[in-house]
PDB file of N, CA and C in Angstrom:
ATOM      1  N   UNK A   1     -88.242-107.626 -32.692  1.00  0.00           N
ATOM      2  CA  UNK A   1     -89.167-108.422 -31.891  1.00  0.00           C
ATOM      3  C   UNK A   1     -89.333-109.795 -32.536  1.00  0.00           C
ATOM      4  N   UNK A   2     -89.026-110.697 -31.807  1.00  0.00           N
ATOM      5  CA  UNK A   2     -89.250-112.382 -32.473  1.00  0.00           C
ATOM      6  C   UNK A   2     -90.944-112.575 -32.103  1.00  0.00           C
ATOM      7  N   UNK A   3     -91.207-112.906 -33.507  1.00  0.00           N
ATOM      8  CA  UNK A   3     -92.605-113.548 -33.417  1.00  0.00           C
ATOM      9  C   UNK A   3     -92.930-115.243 -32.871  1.00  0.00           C
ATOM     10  N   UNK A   4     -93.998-115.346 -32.586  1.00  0.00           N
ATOM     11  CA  UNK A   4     -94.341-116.816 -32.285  1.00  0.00           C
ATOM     12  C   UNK A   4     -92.833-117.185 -30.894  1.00  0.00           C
ATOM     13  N   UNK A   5     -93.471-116.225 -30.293  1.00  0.00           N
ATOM     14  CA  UNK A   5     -93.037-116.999 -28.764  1.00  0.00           C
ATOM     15  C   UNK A   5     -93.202-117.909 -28.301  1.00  0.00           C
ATOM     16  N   UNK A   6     -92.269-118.524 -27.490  1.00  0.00           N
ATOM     17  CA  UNK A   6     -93.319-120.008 -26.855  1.00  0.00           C
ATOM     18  C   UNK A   6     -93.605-119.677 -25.556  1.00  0.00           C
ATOM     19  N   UNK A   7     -92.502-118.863 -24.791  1.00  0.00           N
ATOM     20  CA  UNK A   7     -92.834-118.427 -23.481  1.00  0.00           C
ATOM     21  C   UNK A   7     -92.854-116.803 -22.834  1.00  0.00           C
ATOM     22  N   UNK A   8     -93.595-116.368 -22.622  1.00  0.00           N
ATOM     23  CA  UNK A   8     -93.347-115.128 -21.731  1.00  0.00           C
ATOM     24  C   UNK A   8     -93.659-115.238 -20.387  1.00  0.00           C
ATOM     25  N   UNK A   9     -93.127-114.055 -19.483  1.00  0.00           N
ATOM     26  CA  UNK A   9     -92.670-114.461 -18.326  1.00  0.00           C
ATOM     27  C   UNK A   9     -92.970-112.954 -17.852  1.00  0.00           C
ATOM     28  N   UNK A  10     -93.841-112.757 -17.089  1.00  0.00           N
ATOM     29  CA  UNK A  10     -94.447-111.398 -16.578  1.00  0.00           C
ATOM     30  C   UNK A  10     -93.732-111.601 -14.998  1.00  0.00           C
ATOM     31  N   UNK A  11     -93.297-110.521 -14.410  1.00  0.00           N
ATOM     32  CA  UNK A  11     -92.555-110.091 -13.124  1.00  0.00           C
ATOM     33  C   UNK A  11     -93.145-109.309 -13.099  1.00  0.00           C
ATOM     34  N   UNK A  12     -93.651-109.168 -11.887  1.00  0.00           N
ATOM     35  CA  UNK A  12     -94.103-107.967 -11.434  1.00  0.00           C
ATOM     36  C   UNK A  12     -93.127-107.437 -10.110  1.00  0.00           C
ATOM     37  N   UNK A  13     -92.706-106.172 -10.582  1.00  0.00           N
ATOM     38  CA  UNK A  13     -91.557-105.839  -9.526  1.00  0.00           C
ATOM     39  C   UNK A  13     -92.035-104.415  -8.953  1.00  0.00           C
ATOM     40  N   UNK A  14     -92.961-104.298  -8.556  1.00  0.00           N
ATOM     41  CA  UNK A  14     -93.547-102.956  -7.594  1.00  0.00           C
ATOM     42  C   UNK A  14     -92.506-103.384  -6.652  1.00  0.00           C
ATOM     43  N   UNK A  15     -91.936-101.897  -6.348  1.00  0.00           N
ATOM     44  CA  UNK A  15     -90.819-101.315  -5.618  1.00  0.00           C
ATOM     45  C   UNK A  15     -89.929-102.744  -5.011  1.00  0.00           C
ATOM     46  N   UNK A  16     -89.630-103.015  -5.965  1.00  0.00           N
ATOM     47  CA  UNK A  16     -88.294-104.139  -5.978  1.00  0.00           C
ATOM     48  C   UNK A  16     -86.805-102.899  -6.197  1.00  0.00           C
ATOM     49  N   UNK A  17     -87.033-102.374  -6.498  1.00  0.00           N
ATOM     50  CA  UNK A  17     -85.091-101.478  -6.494  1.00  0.00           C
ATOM     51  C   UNK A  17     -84.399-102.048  -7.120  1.00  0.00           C
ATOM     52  N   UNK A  18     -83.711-102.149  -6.795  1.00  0.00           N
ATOM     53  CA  UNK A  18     -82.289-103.101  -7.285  1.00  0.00           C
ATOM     54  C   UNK A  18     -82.546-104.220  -6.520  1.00  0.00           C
ATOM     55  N   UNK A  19     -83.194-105.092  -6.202  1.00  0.00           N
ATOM     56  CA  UNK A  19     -82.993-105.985  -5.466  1.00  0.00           C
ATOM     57  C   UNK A  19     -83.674-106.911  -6.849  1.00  0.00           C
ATOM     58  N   UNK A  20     -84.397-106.356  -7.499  1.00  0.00           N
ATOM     59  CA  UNK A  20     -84.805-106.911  -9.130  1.00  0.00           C
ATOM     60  C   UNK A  20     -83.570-107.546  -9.723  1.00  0.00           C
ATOM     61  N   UNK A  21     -82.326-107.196  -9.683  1.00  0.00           N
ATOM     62  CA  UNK A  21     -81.591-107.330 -10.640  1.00  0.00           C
ATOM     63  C   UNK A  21     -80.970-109.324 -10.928  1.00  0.00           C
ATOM     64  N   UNK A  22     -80.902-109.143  -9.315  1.00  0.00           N
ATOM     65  CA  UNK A  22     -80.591-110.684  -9.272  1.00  0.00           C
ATOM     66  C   UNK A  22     -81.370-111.749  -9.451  1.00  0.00           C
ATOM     67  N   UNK A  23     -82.765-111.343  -9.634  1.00  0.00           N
ATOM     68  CA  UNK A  23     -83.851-111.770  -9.427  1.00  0.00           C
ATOM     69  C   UNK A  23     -84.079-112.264 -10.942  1.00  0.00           C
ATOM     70  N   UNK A  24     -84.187-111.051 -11.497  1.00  0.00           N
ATOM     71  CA  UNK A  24     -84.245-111.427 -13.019  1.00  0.00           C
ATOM     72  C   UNK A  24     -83.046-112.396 -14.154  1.00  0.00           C
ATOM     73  N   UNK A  25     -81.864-112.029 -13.244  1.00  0.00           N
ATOM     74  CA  UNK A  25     -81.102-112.648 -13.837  1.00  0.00           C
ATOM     75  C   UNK A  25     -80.969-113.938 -13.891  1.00  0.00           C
ATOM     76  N   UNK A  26     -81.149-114.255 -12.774  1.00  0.00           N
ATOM     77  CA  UNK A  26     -81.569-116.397 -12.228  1.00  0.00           C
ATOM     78  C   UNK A  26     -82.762-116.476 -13.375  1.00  0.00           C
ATOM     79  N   UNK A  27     -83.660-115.873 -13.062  1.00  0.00           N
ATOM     80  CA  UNK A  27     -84.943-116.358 -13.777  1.00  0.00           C
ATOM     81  C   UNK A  27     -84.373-116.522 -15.518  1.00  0.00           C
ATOM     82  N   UNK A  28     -83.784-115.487 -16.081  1.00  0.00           N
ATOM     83  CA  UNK A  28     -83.439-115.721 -17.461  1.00  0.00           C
ATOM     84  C   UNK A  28     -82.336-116.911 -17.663  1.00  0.00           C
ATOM     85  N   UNK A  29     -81.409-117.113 -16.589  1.00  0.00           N
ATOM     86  CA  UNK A  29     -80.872-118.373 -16.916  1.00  0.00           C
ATOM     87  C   UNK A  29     -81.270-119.524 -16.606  1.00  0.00           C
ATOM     88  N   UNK A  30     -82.252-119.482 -15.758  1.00  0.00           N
ATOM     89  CA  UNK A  30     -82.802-120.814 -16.161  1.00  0.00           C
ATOM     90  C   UNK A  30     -83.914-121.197 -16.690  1.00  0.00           C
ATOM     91  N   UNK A  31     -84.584-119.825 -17.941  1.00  0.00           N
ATOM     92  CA  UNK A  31     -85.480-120.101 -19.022  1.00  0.00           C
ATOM     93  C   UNK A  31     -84.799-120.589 -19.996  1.00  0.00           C
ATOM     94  N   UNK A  32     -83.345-119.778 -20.515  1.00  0.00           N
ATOM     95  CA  UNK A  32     -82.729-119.713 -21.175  1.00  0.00           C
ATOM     96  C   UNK A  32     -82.636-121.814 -21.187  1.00  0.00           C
ATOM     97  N   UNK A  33     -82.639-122.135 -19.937  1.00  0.00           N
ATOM     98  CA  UNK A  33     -82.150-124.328 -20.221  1.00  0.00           C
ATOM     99  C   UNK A  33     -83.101-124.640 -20.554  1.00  0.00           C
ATOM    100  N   UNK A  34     -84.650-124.029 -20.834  1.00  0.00           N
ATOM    101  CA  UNK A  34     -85.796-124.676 -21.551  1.00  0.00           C
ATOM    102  C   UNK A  34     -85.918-124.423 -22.713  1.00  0.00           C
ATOM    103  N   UNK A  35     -86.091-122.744 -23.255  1.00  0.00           N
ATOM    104  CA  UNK A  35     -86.096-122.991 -24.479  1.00  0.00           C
ATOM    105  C   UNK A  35     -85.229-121.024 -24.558  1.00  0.00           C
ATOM    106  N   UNK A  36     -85.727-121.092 -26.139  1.00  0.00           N
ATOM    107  CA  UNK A  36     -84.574-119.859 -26.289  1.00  0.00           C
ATOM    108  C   UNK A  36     -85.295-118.603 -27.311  1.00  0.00           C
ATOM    109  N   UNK A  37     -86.699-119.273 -26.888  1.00  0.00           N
ATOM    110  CA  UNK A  37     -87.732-118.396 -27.445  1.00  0.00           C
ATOM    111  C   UNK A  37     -88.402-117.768 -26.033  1.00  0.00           C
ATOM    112  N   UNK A  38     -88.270-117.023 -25.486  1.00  0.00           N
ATOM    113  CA  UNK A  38     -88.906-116.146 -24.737  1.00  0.00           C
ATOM    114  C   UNK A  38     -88.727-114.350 -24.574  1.00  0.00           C
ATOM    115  N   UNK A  39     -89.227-113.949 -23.199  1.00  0.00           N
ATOM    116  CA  UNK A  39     -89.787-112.723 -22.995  1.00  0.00           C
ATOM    117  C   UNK A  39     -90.081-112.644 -21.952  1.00  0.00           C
ATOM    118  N   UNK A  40     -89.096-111.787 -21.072  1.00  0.00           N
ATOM    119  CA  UNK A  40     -89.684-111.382 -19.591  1.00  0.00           C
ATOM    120  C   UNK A  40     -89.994-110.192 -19.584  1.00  0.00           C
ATOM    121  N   UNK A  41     -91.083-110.356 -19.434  1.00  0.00           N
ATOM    122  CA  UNK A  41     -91.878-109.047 -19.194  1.00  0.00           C
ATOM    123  C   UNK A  41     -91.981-108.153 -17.796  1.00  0.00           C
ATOM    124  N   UNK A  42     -91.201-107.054 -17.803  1.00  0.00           N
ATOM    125  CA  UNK A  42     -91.115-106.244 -16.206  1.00  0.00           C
ATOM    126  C   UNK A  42     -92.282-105.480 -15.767  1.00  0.00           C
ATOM    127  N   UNK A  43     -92.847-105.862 -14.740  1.00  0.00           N
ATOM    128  CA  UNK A  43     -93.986-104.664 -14.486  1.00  0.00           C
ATOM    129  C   UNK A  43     -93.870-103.876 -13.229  1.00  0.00           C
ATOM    130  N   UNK A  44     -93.057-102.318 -13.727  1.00  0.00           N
ATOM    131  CA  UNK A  44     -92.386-101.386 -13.114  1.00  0.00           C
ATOM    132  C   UNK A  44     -93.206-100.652 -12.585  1.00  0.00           C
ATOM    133  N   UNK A  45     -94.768-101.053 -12.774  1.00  0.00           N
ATOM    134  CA  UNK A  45     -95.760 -99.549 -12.118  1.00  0.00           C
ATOM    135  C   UNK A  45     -95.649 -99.205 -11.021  1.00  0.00           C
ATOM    136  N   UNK A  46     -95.784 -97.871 -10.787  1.00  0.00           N
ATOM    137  CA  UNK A  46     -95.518 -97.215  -9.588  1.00  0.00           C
ATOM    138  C   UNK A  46     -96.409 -96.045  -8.861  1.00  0.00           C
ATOM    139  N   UNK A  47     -96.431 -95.606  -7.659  1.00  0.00           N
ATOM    140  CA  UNK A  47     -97.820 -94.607  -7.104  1.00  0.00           C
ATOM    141  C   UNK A  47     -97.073 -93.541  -7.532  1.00  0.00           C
ATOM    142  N   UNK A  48     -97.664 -92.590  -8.171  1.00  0.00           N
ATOM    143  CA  UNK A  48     -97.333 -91.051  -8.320  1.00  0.00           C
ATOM    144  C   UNK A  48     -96.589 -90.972  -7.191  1.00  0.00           C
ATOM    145  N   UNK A  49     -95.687 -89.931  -7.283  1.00  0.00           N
ATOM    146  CA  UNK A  49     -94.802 -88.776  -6.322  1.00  0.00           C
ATOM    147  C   UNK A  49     -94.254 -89.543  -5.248  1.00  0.00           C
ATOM    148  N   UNK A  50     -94.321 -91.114  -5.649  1.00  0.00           N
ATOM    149  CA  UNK A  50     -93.505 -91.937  -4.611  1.00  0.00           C
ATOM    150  C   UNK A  50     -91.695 -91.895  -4.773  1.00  0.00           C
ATOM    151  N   UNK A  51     -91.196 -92.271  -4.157  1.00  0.00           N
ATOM    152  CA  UNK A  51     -89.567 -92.722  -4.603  1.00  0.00           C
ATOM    153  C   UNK A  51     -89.061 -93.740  -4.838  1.00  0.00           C
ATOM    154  N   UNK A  52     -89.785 -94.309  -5.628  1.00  0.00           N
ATOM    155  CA  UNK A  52     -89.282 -96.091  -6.239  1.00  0.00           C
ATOM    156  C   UNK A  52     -88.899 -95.632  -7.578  1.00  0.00           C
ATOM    157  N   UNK A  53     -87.906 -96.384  -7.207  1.00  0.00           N
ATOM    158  CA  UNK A  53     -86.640 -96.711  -8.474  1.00  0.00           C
ATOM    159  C   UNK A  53     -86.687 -97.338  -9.465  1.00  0.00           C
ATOM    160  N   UNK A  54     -87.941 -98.592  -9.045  1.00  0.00           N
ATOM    161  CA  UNK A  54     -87.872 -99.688  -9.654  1.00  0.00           C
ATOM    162  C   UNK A  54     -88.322 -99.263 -11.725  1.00  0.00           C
ATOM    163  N   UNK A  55     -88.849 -98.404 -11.814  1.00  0.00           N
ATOM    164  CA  UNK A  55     -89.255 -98.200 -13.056  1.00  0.00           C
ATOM    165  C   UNK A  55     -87.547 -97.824 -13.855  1.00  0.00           C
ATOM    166  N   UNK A  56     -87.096 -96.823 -13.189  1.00  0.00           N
ATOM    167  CA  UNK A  56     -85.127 -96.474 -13.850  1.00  0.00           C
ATOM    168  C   UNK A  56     -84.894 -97.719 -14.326  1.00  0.00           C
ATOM    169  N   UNK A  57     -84.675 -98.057 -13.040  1.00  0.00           N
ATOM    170  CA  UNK A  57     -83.736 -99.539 -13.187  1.00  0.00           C
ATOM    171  C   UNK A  57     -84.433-100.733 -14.158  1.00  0.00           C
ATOM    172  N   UNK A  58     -85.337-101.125 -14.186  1.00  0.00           N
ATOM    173  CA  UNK A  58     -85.915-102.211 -15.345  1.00  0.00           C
ATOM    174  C   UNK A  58     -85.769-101.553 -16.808  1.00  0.00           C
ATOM    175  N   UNK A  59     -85.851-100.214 -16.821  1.00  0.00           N
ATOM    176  CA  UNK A  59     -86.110 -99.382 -18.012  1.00  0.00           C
ATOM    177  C   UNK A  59     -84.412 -99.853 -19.012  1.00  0.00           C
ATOM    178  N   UNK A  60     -83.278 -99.441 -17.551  1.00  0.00           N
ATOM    179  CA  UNK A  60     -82.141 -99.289 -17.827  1.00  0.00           C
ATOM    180  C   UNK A  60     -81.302-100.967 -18.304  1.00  0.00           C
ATOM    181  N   UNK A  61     -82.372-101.503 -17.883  1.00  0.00           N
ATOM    182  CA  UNK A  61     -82.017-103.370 -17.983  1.00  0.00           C
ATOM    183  C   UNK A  61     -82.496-103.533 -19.353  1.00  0.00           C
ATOM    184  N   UNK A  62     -83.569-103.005 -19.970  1.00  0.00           N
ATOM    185  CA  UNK A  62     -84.217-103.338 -21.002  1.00  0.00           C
ATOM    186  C   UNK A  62     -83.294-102.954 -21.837  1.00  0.00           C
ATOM    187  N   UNK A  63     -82.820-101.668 -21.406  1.00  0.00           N
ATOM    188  CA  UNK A  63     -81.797-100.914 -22.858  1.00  0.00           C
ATOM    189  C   UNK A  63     -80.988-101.607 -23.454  1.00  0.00           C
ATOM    190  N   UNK A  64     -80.372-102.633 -21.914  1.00  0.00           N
ATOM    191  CA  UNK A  64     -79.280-103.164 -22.706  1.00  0.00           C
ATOM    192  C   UNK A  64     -79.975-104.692 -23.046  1.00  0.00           C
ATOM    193  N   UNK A  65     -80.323-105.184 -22.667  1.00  0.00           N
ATOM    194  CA  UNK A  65     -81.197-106.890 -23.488  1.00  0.00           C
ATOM    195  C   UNK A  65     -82.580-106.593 -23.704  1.00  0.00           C
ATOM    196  N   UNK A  66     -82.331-107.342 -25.092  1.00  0.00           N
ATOM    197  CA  UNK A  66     -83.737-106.981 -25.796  1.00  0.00           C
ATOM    198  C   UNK A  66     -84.639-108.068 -25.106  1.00  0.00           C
ATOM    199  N   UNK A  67     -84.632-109.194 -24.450  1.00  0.00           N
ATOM    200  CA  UNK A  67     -85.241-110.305 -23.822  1.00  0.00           C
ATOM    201  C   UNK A  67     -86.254-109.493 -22.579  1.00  0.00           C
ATOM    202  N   UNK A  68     -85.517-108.159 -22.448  1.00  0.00           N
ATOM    203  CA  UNK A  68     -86.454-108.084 -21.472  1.00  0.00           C
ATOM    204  C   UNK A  68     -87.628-106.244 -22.069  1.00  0.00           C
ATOM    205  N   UNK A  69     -88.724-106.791 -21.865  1.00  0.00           N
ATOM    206  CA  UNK A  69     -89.991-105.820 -22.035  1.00  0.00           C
ATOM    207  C   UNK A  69     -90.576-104.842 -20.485  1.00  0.00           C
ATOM    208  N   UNK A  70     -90.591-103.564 -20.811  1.00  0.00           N
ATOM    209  CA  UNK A  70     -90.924-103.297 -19.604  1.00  0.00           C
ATOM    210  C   UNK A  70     -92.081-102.413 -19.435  1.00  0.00           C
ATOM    211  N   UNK A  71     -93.253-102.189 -18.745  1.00  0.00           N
ATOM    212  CA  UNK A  71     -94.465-101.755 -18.187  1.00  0.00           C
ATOM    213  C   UNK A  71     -94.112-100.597 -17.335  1.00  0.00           C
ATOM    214  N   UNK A  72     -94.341 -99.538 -17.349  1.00  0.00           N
ATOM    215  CA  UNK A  72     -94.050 -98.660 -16.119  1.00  0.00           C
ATOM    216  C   UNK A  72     -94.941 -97.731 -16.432  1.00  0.00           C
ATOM    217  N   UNK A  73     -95.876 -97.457 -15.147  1.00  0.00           N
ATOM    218  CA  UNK A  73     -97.033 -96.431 -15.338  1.00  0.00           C
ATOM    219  C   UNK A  73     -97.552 -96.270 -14.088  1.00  0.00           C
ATOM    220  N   UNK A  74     -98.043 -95.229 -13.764  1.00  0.00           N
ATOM    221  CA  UNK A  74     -98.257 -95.209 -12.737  1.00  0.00           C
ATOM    222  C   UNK A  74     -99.535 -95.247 -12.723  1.00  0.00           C
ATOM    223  N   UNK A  75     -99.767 -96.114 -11.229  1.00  0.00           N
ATOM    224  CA  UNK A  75    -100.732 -97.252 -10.850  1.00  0.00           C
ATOM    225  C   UNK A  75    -102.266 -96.646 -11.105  1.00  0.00           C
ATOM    226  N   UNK A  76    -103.101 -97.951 -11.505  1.00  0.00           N
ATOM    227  CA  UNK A  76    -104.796 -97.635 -11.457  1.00  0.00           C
ATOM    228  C   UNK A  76    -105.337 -98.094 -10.492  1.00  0.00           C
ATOM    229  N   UNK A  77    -104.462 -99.388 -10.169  1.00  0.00           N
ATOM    230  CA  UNK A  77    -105.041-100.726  -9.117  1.00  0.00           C
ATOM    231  C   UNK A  77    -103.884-100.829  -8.535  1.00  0.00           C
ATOM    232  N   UNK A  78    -104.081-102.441  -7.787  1.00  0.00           N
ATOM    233  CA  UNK A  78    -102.541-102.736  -6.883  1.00  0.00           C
ATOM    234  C   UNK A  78    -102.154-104.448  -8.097  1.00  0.00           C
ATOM    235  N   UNK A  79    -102.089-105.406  -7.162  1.00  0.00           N
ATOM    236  CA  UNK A  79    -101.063-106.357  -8.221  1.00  0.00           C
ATOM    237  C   UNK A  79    -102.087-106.802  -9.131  1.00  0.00           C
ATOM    238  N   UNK A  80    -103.465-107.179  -8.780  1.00  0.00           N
ATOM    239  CA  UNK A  80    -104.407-107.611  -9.845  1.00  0.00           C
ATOM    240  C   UNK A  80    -103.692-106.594 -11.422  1.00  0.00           C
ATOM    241  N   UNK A  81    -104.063-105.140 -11.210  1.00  0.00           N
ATOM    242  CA  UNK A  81    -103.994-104.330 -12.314  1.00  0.00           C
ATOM    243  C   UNK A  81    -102.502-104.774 -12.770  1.00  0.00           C
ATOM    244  N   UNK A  82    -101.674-104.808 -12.234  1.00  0.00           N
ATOM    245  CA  UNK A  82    -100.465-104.676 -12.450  1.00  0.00           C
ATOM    246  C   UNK A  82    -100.207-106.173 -13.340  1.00  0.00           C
ATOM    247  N   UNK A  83    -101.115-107.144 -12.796  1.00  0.00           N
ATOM    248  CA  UNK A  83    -101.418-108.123 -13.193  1.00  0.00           C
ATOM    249  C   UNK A  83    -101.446-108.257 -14.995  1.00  0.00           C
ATOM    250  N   UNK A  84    -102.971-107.417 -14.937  1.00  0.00           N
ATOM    251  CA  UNK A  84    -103.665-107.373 -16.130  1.00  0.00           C
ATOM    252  C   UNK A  84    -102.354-106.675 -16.972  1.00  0.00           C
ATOM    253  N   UNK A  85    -101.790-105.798 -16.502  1.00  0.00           N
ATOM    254  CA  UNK A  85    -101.307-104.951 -18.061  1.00  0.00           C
ATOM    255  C   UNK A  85    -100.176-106.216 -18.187  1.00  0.00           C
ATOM    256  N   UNK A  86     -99.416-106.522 -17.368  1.00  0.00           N
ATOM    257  CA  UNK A  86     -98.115-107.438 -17.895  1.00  0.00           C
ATOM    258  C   UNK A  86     -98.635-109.060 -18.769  1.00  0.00           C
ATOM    259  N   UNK A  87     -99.901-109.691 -18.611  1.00  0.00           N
ATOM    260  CA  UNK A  87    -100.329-110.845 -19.683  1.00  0.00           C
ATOM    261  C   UNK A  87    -101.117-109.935 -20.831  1.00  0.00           C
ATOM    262  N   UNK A  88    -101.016-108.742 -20.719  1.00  0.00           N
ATOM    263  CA  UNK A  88    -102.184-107.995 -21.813  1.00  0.00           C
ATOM    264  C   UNK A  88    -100.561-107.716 -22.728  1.00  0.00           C
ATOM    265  N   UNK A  89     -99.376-107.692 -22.217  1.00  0.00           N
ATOM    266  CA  UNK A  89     -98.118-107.362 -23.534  1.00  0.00           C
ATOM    267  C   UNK A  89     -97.857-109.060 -23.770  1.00  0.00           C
ATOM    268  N   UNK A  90     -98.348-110.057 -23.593  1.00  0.00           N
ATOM    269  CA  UNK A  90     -97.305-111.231 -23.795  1.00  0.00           C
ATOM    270  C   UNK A  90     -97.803-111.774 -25.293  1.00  0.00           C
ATOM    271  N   UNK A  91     -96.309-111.835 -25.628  1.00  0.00           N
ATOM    272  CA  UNK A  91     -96.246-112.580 -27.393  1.00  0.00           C
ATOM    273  C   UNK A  91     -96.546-113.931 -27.234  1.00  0.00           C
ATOM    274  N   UNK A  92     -95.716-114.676 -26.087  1.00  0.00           N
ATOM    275  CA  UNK A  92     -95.931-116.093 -26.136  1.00  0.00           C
ATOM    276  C   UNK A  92     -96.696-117.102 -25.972  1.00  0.00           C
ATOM    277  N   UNK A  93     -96.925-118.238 -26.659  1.00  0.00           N
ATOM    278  CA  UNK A  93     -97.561-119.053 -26.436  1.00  0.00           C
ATOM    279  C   UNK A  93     -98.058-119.941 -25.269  1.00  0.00           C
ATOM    280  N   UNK A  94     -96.575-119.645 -24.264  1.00  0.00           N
ATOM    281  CA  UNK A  94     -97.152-120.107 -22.668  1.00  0.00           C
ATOM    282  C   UNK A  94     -97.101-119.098 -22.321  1.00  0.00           C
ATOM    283  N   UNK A  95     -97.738-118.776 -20.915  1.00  0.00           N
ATOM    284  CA  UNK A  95     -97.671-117.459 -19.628  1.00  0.00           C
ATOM    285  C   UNK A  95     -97.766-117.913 -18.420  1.00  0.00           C
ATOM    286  N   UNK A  96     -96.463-117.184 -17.820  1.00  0.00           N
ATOM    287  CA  UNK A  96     -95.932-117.598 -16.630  1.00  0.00           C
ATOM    288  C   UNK A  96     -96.173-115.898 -16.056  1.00  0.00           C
ATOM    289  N   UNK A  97     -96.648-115.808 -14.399  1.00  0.00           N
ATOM    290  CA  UNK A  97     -96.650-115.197 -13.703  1.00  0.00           C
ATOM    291  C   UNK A  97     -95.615-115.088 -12.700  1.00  0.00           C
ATOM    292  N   UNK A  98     -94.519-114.088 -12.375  1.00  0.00           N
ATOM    293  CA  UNK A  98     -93.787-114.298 -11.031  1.00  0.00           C
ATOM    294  C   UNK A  98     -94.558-112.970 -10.162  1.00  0.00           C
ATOM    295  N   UNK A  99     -94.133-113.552  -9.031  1.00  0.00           N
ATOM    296  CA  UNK A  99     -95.150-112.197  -8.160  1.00  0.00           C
ATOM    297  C   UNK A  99     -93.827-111.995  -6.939  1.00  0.00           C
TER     298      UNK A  99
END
């Protein structure tokens, strides 16, 4: 884990699927032209006994790049909560929201 972040970058991807993938990937290349200290943070929460994917798949993204952090729990609230837990993990010194 790199300390003294400058940026993290919370996504919130309730039942995004795979449609996350491309999504995240633009976003890291063009953090990557600002600076080369960051952290995207995935927020995979999901409703009990639903069939969203989206928690696998971010889990399975994280495995392989360490740049990306991921949240998956199933839900208390809707995006507010989902909100709160993804700036409640951020290392960095700025915070960026994608919704």
């Amino acid at each position: 884990m790199q300390k003294n972040l400058k940026l993290s970058i919370v996504v919130l991807c309730y039942r995004s699927e795979y449609n996350i993938i491309p999504f995240i990937e633009k976003v890291k290349t063009i953090v990557k032209k600002l600076t080369h200290s960051f952290e995207i943070i995935l927020v995979a929460n999901y409703m009990e006994k639903s069939d969203d994917k989206t928690a696998a798949i971010v889990n399975e993204i994280a495995k392989n790049d360490s740049v990306y952090k991921t949240i998956c729990k199933p839900k208390k609230g809707m995006m507010g909560w989902d909100m709160k837990e993804g700036l409640a993990r951020c290392k960095g010194d700025y915070l960026c929201v994608i919704d």
